[in-house]
N, C-alpha and C. Protein backbone atom coordinates (compact mmCIF):
# COMPACT_ATOMS: atom_id res chain seq x y z
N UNK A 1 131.13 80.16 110.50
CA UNK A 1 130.81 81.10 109.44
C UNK A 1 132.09 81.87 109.09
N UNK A 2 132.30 82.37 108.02
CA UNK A 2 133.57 82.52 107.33
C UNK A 2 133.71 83.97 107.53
N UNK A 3 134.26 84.86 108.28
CA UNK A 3 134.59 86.37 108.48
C UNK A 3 134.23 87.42 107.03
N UNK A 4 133.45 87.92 106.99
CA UNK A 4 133.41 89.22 105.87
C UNK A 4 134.87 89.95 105.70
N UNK A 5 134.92 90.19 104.03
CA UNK A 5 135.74 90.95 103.76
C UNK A 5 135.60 92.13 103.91
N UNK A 6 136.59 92.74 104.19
CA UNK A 6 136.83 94.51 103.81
C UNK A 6 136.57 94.98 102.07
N UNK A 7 136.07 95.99 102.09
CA UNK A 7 135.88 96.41 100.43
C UNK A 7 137.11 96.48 100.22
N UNK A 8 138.38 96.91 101.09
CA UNK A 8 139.43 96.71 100.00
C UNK A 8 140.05 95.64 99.96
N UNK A 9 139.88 94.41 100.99
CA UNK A 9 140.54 93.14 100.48
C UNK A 9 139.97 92.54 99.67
N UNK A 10 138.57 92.38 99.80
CA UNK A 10 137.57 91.77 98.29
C UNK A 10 138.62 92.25 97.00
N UNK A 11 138.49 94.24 97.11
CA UNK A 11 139.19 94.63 95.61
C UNK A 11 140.66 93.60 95.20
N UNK A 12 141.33 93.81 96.18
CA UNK A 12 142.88 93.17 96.20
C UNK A 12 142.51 91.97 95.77
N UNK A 13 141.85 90.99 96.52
CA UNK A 13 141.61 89.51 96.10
C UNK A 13 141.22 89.76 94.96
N UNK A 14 140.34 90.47 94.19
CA UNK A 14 139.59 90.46 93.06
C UNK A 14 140.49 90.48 92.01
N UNK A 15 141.37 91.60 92.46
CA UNK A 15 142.52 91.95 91.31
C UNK A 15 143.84 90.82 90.83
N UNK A 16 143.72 90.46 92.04
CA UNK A 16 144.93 89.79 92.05
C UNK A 16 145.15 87.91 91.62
N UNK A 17 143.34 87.96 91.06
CA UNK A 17 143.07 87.32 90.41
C UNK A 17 142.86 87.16 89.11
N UNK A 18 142.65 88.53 88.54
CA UNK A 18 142.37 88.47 87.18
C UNK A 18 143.45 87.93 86.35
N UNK A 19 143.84 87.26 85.29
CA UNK A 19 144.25 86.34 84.49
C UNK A 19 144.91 87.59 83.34
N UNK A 20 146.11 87.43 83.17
CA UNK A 20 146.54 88.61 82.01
C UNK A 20 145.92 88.70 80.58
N UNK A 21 145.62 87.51 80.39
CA UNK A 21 144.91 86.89 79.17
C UNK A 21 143.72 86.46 79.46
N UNK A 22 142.95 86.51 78.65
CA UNK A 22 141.37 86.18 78.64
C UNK A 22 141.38 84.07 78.97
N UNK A 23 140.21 83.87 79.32
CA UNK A 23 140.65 82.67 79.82
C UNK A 23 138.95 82.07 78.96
N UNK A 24 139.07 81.10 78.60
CA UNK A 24 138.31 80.17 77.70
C UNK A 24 136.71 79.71 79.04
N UNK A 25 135.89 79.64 79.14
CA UNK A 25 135.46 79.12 80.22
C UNK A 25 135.38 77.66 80.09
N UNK A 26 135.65 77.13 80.90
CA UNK A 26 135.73 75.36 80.91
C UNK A 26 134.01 74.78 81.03
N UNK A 27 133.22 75.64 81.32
CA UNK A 27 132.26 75.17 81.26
C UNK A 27 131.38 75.68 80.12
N UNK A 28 131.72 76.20 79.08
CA UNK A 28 131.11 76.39 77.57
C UNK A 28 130.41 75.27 77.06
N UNK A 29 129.24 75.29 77.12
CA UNK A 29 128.58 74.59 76.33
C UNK A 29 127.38 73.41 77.09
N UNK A 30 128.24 73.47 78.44
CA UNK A 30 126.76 72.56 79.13
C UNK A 30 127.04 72.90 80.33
N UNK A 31 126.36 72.55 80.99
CA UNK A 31 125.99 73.30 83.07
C UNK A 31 127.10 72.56 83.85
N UNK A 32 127.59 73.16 84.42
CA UNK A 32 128.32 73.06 85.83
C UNK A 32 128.02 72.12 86.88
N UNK A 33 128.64 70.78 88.12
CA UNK A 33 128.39 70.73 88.49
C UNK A 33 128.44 71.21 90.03
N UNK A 34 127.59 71.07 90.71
CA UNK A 34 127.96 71.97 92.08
C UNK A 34 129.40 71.73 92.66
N UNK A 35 130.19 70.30 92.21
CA UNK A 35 131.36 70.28 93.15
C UNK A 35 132.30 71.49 91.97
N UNK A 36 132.31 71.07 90.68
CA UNK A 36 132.84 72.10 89.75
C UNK A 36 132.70 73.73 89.82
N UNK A 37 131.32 74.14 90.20
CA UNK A 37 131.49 75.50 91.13
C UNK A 37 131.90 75.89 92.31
N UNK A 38 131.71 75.15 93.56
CA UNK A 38 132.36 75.22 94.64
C UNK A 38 134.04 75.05 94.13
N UNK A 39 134.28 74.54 93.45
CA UNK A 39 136.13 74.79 93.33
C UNK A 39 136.40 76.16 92.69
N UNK A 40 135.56 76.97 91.87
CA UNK A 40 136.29 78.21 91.84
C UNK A 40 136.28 79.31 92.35
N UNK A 41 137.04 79.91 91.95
CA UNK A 41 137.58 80.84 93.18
C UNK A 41 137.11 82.33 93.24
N UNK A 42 136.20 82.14 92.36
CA UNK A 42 135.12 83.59 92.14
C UNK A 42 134.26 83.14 93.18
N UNK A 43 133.88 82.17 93.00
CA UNK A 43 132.67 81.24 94.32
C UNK A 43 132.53 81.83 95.18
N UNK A 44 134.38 81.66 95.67
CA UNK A 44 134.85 81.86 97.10
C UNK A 44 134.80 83.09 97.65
N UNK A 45 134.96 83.85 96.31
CA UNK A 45 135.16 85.30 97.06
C UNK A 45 133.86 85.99 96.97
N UNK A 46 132.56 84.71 96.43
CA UNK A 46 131.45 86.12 96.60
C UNK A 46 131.71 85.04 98.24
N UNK A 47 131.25 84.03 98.25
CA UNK A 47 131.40 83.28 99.50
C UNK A 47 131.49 83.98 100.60
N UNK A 48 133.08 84.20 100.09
CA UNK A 48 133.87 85.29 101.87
C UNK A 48 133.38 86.34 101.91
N UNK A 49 132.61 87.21 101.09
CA UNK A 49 131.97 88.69 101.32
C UNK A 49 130.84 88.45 101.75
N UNK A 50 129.81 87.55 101.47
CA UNK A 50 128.69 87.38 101.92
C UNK A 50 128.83 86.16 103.59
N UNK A 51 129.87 86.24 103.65
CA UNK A 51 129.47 85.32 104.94
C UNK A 51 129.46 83.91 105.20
N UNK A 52 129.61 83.06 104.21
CA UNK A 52 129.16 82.04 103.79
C UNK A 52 130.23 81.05 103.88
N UNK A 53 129.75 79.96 104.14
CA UNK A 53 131.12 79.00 104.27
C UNK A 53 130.49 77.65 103.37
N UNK A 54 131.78 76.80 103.50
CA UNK A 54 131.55 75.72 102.02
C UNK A 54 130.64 75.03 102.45
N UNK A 55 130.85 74.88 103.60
CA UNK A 55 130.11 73.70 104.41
C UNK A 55 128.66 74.03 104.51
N UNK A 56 128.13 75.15 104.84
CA UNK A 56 126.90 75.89 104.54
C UNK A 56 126.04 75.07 103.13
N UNK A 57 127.10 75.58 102.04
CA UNK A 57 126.27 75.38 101.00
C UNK A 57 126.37 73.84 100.43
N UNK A 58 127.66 72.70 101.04
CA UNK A 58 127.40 71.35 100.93
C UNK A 58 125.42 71.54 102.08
N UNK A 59 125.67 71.59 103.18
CA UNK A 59 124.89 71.04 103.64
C UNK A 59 123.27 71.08 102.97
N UNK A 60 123.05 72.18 102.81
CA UNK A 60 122.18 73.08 101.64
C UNK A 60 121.69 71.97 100.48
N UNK A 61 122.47 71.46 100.03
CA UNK A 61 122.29 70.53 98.65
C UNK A 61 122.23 69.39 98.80
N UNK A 62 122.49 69.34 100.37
CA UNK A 62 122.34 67.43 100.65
C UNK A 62 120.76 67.75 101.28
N UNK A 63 120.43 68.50 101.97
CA UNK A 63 119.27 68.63 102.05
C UNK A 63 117.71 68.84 100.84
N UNK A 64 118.59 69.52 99.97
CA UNK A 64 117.68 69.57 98.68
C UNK A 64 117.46 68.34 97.97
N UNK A 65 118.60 67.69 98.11
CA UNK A 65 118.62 66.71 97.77
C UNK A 65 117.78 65.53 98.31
N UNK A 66 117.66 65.52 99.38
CA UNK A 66 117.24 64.34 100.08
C UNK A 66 115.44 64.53 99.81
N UNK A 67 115.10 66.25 99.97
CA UNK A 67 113.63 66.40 100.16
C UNK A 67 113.33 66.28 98.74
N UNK A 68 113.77 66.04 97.50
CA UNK A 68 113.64 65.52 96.31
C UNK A 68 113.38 64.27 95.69
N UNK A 69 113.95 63.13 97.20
CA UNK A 69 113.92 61.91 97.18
C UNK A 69 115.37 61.41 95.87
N UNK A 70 115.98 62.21 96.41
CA UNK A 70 117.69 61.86 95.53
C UNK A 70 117.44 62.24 94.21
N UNK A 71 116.23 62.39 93.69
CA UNK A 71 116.47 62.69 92.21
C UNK A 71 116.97 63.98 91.83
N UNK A 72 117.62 64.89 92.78
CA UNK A 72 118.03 66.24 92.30
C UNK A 72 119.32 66.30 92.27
N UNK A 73 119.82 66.36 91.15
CA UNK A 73 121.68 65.82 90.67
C UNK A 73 122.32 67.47 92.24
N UNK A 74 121.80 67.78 92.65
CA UNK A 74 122.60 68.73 93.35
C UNK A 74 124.11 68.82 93.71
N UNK A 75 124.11 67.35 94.22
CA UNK A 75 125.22 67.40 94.75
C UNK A 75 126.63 66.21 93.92
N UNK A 76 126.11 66.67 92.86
CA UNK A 76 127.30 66.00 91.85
C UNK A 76 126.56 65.19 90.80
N UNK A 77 125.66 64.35 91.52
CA UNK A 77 124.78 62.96 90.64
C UNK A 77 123.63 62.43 91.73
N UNK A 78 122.93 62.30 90.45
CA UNK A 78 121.62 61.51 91.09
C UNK A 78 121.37 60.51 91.58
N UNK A 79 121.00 60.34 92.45
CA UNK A 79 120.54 58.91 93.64
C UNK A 79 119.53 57.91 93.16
N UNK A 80 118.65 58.75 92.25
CA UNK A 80 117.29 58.10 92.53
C UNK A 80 116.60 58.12 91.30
């Protein structure tokens, strides 16, 4: 499990992310897939404040997945 942040390293990480310029969202216009959210880095940092690790939430979606009988695109694309 991934160590909790401090409120002021969350702030620092938070800040030290923001973009000088406004940034377009790459996902405008149709849904995200889970590997496409797990890569960014807002993810990560609710992620690291809440406790949470990647592997947590892969495992999470292979399980949803499976009790769906593969038809639940969860984990990138559908099986079934």
């Amino acid at each position: 499990m991934a160590r909790k942040l401090t409120t002021e390293e969350t702030v620092t990480f938070v800040f030290s992310r923001i973009p000088d310029r406004p940034v377009r969202s790459q996902w405008l216009g149709r849904e995200p897939r889970l590997s496409e959210i797990m890569e960014d880095p807002i993810v990560h940092l609710m992620m690291a404040v809440d406790g949470v690790a990647a592997e947590d939430v892969w495992r999470l979606a292979r399980q949803v997945q499976d009790r769906a009988g593969g038809r639940a695109a969860v984990c990138g694309h559908a099986t079934g």
